[in-house]
C-alpha atoms as a PDB file:
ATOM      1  CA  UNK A   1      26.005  -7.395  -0.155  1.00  0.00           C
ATOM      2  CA  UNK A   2      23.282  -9.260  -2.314  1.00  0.00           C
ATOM      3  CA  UNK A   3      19.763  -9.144  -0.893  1.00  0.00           C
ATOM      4  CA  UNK A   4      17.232 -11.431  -0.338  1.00  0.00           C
ATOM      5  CA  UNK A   5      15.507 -10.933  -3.728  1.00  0.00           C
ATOM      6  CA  UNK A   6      17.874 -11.388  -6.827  1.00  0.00           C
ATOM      7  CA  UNK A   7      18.414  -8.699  -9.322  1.00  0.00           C
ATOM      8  CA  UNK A   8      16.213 -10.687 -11.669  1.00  0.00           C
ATOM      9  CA  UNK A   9      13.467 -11.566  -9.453  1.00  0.00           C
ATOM     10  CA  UNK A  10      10.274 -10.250  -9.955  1.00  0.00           C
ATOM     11  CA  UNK A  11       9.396  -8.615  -7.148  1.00  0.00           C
ATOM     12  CA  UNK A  12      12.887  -6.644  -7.107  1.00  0.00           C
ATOM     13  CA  UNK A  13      12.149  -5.362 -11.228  1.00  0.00           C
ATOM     14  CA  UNK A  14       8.326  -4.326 -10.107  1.00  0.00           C
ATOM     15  CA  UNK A  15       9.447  -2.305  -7.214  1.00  0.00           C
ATOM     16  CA  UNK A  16      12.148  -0.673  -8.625  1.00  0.00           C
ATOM     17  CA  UNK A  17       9.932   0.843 -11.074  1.00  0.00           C
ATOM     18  CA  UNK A  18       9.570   3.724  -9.058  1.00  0.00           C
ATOM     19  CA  UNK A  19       5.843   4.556 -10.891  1.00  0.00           C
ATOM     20  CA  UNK A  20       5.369   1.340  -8.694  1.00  0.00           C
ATOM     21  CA  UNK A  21       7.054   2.412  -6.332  1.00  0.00           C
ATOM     22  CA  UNK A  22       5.243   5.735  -5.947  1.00  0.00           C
ATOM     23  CA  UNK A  23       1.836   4.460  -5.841  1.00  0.00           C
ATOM     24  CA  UNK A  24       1.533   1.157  -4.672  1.00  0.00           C
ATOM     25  CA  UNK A  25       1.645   1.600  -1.276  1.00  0.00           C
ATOM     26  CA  UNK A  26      -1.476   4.312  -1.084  1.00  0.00           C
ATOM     27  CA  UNK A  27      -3.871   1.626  -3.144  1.00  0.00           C
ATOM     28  CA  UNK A  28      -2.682  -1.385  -0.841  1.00  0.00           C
ATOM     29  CA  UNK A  29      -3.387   0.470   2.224  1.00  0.00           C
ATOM     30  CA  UNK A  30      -6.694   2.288   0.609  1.00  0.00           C
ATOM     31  CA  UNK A  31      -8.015  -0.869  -0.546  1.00  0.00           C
ATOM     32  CA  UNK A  32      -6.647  -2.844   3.188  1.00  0.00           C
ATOM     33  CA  UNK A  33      -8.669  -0.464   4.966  1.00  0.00           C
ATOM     34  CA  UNK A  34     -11.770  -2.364   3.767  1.00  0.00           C
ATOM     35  CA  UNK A  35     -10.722  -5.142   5.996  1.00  0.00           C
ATOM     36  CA  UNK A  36     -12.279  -4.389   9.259  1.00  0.00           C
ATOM     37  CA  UNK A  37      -9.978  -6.318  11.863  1.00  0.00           C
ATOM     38  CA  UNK A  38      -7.001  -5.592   9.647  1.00  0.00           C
ATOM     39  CA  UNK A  39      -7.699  -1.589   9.664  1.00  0.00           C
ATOM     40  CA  UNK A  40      -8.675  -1.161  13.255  1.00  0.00           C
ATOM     41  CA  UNK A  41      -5.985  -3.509  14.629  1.00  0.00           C
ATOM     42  CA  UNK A  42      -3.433  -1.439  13.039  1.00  0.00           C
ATOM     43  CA  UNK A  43      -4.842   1.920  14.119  1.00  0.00           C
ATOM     44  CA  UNK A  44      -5.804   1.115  17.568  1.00  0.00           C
ATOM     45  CA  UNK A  45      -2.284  -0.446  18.028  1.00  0.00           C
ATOM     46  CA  UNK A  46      -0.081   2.601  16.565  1.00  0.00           C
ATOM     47  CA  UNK A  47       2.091   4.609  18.694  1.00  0.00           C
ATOM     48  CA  UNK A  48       1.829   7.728  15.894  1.00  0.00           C
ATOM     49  CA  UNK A  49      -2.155   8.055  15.008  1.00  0.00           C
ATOM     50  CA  UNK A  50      -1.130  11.777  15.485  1.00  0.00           C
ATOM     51  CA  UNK A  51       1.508  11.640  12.634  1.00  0.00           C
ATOM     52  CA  UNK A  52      -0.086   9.148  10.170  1.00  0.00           C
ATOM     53  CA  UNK A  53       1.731   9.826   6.925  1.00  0.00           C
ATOM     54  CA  UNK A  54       4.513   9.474   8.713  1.00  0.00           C
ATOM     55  CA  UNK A  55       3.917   5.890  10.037  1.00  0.00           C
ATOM     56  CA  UNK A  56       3.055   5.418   6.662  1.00  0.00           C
ATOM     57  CA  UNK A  57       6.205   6.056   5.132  1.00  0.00           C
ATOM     58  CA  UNK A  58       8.083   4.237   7.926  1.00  0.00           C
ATOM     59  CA  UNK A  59       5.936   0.994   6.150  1.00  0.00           C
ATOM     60  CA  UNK A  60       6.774   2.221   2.970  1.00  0.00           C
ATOM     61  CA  UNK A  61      10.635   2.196   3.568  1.00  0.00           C
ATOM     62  CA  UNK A  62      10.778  -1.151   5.662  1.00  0.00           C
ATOM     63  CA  UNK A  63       9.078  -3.080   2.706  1.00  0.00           C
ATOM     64  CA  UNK A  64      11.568  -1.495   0.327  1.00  0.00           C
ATOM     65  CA  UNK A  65      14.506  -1.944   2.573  1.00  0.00           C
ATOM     66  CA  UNK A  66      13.420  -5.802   2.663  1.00  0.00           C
ATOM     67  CA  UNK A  67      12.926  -6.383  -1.260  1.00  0.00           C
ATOM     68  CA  UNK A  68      15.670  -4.140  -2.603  1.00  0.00           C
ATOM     69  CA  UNK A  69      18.176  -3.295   0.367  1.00  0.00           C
ATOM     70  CA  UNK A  70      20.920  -6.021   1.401  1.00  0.00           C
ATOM     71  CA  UNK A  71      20.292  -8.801   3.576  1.00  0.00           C
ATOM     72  CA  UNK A  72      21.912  -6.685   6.474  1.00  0.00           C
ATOM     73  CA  UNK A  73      19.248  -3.749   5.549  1.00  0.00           C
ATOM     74  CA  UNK A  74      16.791  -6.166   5.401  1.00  0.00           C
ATOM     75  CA  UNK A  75      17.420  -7.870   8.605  1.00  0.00           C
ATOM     76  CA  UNK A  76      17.501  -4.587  10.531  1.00  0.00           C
ATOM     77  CA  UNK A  77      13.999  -3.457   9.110  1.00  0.00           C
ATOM     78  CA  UNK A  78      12.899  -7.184   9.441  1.00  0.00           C
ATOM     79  CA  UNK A  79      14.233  -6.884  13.348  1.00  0.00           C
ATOM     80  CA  UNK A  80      12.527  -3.670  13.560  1.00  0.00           C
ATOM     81  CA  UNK A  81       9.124  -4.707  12.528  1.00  0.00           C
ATOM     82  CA  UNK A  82       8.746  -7.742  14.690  1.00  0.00           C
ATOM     83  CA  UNK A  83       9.997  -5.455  18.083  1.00  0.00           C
ATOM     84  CA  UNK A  84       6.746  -2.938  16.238  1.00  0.00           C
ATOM     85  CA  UNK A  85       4.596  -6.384  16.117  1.00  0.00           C
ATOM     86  CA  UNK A  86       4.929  -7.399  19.426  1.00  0.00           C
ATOM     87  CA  UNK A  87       1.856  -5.195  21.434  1.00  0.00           C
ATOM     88  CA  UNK A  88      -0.273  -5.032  18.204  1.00  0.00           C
ATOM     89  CA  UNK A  89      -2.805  -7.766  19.543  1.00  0.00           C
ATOM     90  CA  UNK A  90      -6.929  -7.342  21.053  1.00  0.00           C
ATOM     91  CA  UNK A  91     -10.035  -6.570  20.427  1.00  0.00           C
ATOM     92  CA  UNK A  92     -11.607  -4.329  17.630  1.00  0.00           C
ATOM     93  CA  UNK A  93     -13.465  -1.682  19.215  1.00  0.00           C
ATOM     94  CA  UNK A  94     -16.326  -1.546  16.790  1.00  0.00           C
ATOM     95  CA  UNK A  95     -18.651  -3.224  14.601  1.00  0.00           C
ATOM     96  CA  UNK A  96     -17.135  -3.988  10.739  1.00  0.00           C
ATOM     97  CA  UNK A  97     -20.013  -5.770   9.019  1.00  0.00           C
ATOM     98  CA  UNK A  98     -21.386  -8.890   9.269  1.00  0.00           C
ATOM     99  CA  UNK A  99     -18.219 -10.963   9.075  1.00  0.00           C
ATOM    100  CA  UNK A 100     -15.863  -8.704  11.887  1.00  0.00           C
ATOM    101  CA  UNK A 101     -18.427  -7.775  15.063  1.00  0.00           C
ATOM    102  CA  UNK A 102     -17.102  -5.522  17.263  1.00  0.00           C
ATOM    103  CA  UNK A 103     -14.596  -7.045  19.961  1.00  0.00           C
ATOM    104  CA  UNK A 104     -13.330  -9.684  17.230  1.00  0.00           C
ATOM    105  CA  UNK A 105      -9.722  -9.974  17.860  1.00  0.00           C
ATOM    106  CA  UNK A 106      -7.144  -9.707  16.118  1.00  0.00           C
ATOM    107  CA  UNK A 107      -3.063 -10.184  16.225  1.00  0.00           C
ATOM    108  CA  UNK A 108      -0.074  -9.186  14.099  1.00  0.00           C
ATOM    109  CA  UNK A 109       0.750 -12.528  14.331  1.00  0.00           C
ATOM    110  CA  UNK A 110      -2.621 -13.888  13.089  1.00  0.00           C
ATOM    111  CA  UNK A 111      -1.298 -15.867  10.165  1.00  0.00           C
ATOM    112  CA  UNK A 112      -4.502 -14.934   8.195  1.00  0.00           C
ATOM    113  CA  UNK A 113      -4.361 -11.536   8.744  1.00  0.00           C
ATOM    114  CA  UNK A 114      -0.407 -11.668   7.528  1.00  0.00           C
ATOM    115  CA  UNK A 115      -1.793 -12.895   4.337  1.00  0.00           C
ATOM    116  CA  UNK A 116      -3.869 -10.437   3.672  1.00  0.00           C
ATOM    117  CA  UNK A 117      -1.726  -8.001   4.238  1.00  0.00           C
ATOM    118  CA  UNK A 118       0.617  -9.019   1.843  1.00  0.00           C
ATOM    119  CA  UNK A 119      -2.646  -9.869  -0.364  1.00  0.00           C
ATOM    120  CA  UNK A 120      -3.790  -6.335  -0.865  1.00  0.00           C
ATOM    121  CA  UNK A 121       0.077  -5.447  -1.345  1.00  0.00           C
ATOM    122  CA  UNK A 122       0.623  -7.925  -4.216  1.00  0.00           C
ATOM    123  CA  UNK A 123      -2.363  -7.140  -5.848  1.00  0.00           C
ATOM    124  CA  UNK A 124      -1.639  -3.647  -5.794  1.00  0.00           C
ATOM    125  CA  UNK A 125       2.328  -4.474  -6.927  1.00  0.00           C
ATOM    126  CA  UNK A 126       0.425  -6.468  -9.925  1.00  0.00           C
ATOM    127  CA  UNK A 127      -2.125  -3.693 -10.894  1.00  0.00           C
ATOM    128  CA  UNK A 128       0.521  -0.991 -10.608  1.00  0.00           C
ATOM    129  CA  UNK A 129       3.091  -2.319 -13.404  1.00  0.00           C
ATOM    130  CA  UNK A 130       0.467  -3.654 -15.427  1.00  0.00           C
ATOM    131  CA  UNK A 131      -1.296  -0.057 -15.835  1.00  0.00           C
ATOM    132  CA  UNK A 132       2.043   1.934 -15.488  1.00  0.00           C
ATOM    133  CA  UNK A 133       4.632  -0.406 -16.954  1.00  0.00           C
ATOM    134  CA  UNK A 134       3.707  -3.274 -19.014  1.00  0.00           C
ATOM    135  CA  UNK A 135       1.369  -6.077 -18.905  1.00  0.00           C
ATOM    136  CA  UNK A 136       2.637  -9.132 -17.313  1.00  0.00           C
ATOM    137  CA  UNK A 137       2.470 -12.507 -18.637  1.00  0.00           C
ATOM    138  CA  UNK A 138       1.000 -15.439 -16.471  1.00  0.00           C
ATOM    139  CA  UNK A 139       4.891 -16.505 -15.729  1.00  0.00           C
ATOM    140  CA  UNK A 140       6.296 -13.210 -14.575  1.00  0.00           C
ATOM    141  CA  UNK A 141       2.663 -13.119 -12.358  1.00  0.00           C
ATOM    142  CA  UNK A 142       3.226 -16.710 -10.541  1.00  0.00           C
ATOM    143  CA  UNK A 143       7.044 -15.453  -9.927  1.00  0.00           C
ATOM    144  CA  UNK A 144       5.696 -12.059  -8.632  1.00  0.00           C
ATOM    145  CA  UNK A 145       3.151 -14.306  -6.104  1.00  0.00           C
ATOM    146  CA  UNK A 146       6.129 -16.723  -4.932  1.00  0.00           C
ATOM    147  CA  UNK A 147       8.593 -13.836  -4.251  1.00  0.00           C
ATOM    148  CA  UNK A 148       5.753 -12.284  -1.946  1.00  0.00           C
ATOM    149  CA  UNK A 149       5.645 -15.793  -0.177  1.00  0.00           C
ATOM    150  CA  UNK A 150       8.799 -15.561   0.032  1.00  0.00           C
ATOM    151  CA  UNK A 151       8.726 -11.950   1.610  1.00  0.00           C
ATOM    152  CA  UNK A 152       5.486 -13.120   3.829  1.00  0.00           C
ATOM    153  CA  UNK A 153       8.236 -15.360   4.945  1.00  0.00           C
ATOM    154  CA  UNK A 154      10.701 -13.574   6.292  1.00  0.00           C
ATOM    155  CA  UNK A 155       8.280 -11.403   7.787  1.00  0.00           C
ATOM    156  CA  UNK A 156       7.350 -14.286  10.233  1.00  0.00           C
ATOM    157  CA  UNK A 157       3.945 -15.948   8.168  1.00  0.00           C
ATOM    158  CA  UNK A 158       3.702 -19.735   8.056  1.00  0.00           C
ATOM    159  CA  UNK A 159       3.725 -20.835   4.001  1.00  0.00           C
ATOM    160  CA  UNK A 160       0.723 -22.408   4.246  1.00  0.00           C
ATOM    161  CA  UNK A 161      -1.698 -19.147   5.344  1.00  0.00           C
ATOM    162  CA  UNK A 162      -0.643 -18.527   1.576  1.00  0.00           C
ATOM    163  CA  UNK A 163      -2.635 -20.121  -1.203  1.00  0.00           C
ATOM    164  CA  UNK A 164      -1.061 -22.435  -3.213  1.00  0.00           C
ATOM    165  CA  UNK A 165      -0.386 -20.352  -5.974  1.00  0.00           C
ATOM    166  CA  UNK A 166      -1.317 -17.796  -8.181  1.00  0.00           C
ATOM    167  CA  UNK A 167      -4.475 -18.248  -9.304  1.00  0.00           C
ATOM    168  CA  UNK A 168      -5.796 -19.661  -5.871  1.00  0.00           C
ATOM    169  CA  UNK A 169      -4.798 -16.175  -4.774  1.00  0.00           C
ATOM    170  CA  UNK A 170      -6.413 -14.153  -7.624  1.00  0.00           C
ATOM    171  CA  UNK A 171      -9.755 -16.081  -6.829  1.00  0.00           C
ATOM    172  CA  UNK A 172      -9.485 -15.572  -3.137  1.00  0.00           C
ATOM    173  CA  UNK A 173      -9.019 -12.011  -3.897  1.00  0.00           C
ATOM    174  CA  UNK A 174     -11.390 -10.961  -6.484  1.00  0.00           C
ATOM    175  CA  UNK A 175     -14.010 -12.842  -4.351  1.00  0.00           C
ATOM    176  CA  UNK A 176     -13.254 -10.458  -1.246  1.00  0.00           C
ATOM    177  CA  UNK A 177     -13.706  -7.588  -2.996  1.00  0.00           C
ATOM    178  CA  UNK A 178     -17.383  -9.073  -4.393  1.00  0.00           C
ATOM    179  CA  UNK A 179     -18.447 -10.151  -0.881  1.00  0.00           C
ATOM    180  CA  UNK A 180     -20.211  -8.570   1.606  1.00  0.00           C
ATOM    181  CA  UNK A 181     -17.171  -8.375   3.928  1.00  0.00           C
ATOM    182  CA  UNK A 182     -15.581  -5.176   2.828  1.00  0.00           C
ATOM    183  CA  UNK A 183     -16.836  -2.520   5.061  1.00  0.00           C
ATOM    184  CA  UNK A 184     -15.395   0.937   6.068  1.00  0.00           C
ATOM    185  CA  UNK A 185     -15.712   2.330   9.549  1.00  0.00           C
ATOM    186  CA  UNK A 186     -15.805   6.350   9.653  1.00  0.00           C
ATOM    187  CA  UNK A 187     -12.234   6.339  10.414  1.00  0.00           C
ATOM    188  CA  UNK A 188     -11.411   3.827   7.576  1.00  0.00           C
ATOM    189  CA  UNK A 189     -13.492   5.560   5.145  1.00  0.00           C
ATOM    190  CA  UNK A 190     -11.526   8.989   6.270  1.00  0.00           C
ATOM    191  CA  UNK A 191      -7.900   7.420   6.222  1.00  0.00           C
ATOM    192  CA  UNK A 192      -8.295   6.068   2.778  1.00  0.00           C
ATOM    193  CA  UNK A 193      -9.868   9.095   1.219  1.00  0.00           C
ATOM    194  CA  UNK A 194      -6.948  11.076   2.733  1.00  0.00           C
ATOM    195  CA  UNK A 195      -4.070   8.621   1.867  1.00  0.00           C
ATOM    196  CA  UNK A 196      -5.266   7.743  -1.477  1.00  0.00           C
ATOM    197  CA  UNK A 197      -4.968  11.660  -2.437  1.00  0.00           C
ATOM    198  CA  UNK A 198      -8.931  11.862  -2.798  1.00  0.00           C
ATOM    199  CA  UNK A 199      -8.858  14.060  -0.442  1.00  0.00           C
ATOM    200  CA  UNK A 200      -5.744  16.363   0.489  1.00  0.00           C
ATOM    201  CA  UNK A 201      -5.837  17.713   3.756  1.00  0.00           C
ATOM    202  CA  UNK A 202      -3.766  20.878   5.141  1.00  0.00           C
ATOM    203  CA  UNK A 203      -1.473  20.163   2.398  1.00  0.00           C
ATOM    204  CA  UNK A 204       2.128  20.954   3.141  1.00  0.00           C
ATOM    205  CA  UNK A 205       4.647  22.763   0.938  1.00  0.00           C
ATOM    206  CA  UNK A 206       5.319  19.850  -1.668  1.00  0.00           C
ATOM    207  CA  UNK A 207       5.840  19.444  -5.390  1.00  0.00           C
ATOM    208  CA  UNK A 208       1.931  19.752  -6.217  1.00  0.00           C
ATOM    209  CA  UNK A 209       1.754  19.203  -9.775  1.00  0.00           C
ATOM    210  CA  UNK A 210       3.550  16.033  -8.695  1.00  0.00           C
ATOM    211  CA  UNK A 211       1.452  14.511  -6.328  1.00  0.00           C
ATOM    212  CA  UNK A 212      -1.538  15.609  -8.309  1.00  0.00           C
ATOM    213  CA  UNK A 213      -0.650  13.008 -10.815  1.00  0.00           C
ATOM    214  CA  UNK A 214       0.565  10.649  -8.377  1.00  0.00           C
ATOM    215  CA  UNK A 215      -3.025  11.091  -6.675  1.00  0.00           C
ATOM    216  CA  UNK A 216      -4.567  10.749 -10.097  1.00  0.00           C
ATOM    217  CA  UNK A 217      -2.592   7.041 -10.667  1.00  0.00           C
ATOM    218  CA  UNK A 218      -4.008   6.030  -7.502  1.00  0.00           C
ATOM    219  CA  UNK A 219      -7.885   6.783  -7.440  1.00  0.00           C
ATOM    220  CA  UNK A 220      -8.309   5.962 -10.651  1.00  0.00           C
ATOM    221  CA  UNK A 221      -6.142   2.601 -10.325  1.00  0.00           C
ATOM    222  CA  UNK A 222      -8.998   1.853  -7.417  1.00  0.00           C
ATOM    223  CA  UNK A 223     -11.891  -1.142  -8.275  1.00  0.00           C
ATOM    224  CA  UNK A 224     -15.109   0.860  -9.029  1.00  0.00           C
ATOM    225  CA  UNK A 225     -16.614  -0.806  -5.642  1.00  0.00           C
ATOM    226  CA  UNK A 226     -13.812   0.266  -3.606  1.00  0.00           C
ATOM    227  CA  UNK A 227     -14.542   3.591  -4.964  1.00  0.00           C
ATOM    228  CA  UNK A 228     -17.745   3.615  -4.041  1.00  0.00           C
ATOM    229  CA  UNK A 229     -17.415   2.186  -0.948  1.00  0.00           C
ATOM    230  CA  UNK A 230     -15.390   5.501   0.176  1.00  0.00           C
ATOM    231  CA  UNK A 231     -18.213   7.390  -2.013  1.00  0.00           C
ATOM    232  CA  UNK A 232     -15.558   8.874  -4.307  1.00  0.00           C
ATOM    233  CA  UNK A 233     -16.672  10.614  -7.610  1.00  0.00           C
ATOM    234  CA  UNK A 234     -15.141   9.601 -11.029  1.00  0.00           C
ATOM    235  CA  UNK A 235     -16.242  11.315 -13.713  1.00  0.00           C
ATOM    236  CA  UNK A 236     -15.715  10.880 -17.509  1.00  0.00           C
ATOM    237  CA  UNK A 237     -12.996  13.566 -17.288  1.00  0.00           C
ATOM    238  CA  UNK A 238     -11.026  11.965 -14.530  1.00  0.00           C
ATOM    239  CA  UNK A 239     -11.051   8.860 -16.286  1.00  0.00           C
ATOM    240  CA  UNK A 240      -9.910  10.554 -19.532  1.00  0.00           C
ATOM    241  CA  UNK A 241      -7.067  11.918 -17.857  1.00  0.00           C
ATOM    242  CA  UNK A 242      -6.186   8.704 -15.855  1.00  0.00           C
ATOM    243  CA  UNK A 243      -6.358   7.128 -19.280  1.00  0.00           C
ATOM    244  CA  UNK A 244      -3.918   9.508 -20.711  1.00  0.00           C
ATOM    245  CA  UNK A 245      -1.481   9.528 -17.374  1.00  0.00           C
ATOM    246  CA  UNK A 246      -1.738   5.594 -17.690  1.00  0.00           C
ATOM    247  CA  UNK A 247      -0.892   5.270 -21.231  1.00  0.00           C
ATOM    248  CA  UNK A 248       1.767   8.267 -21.502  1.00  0.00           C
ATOM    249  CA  UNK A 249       3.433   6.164 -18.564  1.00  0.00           C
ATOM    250  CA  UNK A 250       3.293   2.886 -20.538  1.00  0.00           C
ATOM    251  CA  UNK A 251       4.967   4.946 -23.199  1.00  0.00           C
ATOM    252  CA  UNK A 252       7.784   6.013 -21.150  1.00  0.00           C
ATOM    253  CA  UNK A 253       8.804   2.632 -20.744  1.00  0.00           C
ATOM    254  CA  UNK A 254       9.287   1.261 -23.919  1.00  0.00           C
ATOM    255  CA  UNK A 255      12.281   1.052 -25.393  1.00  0.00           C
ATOM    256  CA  UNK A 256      14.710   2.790 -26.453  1.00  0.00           C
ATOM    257  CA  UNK A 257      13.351   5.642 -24.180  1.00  0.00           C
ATOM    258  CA  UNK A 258      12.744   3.956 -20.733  1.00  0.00           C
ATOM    259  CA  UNK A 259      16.545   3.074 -21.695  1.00  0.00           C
ATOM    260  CA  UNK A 260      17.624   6.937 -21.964  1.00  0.00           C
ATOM    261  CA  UNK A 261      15.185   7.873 -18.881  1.00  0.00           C
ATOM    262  CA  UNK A 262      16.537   4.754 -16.515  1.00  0.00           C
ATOM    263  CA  UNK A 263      17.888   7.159 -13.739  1.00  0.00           C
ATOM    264  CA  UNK A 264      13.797   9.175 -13.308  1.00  0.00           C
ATOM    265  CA  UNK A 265      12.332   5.620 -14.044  1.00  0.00           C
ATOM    266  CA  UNK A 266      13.843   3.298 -12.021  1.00  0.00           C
ATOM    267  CA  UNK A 267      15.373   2.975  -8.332  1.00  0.00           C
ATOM    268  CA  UNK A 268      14.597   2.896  -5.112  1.00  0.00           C
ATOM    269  CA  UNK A 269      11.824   5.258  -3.981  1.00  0.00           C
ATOM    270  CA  UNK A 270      12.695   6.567  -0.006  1.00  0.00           C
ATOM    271  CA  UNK A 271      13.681   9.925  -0.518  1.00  0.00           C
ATOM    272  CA  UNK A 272       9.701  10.418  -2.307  1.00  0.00           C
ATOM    273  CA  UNK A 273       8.439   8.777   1.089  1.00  0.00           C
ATOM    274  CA  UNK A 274      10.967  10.862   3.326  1.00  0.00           C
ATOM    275  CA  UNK A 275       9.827  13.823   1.278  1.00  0.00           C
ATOM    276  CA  UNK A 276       6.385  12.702   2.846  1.00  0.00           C
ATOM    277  CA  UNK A 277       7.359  12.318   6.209  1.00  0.00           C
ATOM    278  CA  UNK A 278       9.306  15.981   5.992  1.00  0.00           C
ATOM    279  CA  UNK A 279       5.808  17.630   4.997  1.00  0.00           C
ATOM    280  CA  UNK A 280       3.687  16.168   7.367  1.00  0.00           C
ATOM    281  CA  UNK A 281       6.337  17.225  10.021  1.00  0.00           C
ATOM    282  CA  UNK A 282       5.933  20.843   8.785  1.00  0.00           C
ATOM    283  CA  UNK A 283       1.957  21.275   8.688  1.00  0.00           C
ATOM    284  CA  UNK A 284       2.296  19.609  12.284  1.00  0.00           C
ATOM    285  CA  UNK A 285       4.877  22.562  13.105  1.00  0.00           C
ATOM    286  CA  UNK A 286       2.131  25.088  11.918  1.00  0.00           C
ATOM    287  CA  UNK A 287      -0.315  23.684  14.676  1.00  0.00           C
ATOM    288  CA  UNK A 288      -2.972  21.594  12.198  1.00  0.00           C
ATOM    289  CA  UNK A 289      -3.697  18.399  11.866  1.00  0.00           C
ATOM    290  CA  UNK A 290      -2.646  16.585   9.301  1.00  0.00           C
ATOM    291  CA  UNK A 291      -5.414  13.891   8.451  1.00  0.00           C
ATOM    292  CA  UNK A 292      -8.569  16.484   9.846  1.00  0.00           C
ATOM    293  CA  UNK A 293     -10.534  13.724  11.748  1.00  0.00           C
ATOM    294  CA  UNK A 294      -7.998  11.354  12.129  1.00  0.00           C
ATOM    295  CA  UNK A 295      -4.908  12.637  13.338  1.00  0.00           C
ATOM    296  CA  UNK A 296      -6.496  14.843  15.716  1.00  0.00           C
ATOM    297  CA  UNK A 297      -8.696  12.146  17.149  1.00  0.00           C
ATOM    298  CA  UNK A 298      -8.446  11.132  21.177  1.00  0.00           C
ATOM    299  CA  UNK A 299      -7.928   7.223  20.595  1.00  0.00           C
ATOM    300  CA  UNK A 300     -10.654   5.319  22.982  1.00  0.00           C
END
């Protein structure tokens, strides 16, 4: 059964790249955790702050199984996350900068706040095939933006907490991240530094070499403020070698050889985020924590 995004959309080509695939997800939610209301809404709402990789690659396959599963897989993940979006509504607990004081509220239904989630989603969608893939041209970028309308849609967000199109968007972005409004909590600051890979905590028994590099693609894909925000170093080798990852990637998908390679290069990309799931199940088995600080935290 066809989905809801066409085999030639834009949305469905970017996402089946699975070096998109792979490493969107950490930026959007390392750079989202600069949003104050958007962060601490989430986390004070979750049922499974104890197991957060694993809520985190329970996002990971609902957003898949809406832009590349069938419309029935898509419905049932769609169902699913409005039952999930029902309780997540209040007050933020504490202070997030000048623009979110503490006991602003805030509400999965909050047609801003759906926008920026999908905001800091696109943008990572955009950055990720234009580093890892190719460079997209201004078309393919305003039929990336409508299809995540589109998906904002079905997710429940009026069209018009979208801007009206691309470049509205990129302005409205890029002037965020240059405001004053980004601001990281201690919990923020500790969740992104862990889920970007900055940071591996109690690391289970996965493929390390592999999510080495998959770390690499995703600090180094991070603005320098955002960096700096979670006061993460970057020296001249790491951006060597994220130069070299970035460009060896590009590489891989020219053709003829991202031709021969189509079965490692493209495709859907939930057994990587079960794989995640599976190893924060087993450092949990051992007795640790899996996110030091964060995970082991008494919620207020």
């Amino acid at each position: 059964m066809a989905g809801y995004f066409p085999p030639d959309s834009m949305a469905r080509k970017a996402l089946s790249q699975r070096a998109v695939g792979l490493t969107y997800g950490q930026r959007a939610l390392t750079i989202g955790a600069t949003h104050p209301r958007l962060f601490q809404g989430t986390a004070q709402s979750t049922t499974h702050r104890d197991r957060p990789f694993t809520r985190l690659s329970l996002t990971a396959r609902l957003f898949e199984a809406v832009f590349l599963g069938s419309r029935e897989e898509a419905d049932r993940a769609l169902a699913f996350t409005a039952k999930r979006h029902v309780p997540v509504h209040g007050r933020i607990e504490q202070a997030g900068g000048p623009r979110h004081p503490a006991g602003a509220s805030y509400d999965a239904h909050d047609p801003g706040l759906m926008w920026w989630t999908v905001a800091f989603t696109l943008d990572s969608v955009e950055h990720q095939y234009d580093e890892l893939v190719r460079r997209l041209t201004d078309h393919e970028r305003e039929r990336l933006f409508a299809d995540f309308v589109t998906w904002a849609e079905l997710f429940g967000m009026p069209r018009e907490a979208a801007p009206t199109d691309y470049a509205a968007y990129r302005s409205r972005f890029d002037a965020y991240l240059a405001s004053d409004e980004p601001y990281l909590t201690e919990e923020a600051r500790l969740v992104g530094r862990y889920v970007s890979g900055y940071v591996v905590p109690n690391s289970p028994p996965l493929p390390r070499p592999f999510f080495a590099g998959i770390h690499l693609l995703v600090v180094g894909s991070l603005p320098e403020r955002v960096r700096e925000l979670f006061e993460m170093k970057w020296t001249v080798a790491d951006r060597a070698a994220y130069a070299a990852a970035t460009r060896g990637s590009r590489l891989a998908h020219r053709r003829p050889v991202a031709t021969l390679g189509a079965p490692v290069l493209r495709g859907r990309s939930r057994e990587f985020y079960a794989v995640v799931a599976r190893g924060e199940r087993a450092v949990l088995r051992r007795g640790r924590p899996s996110m030091p600080g964060v995970s082991d935290r008494v919620p207020a």
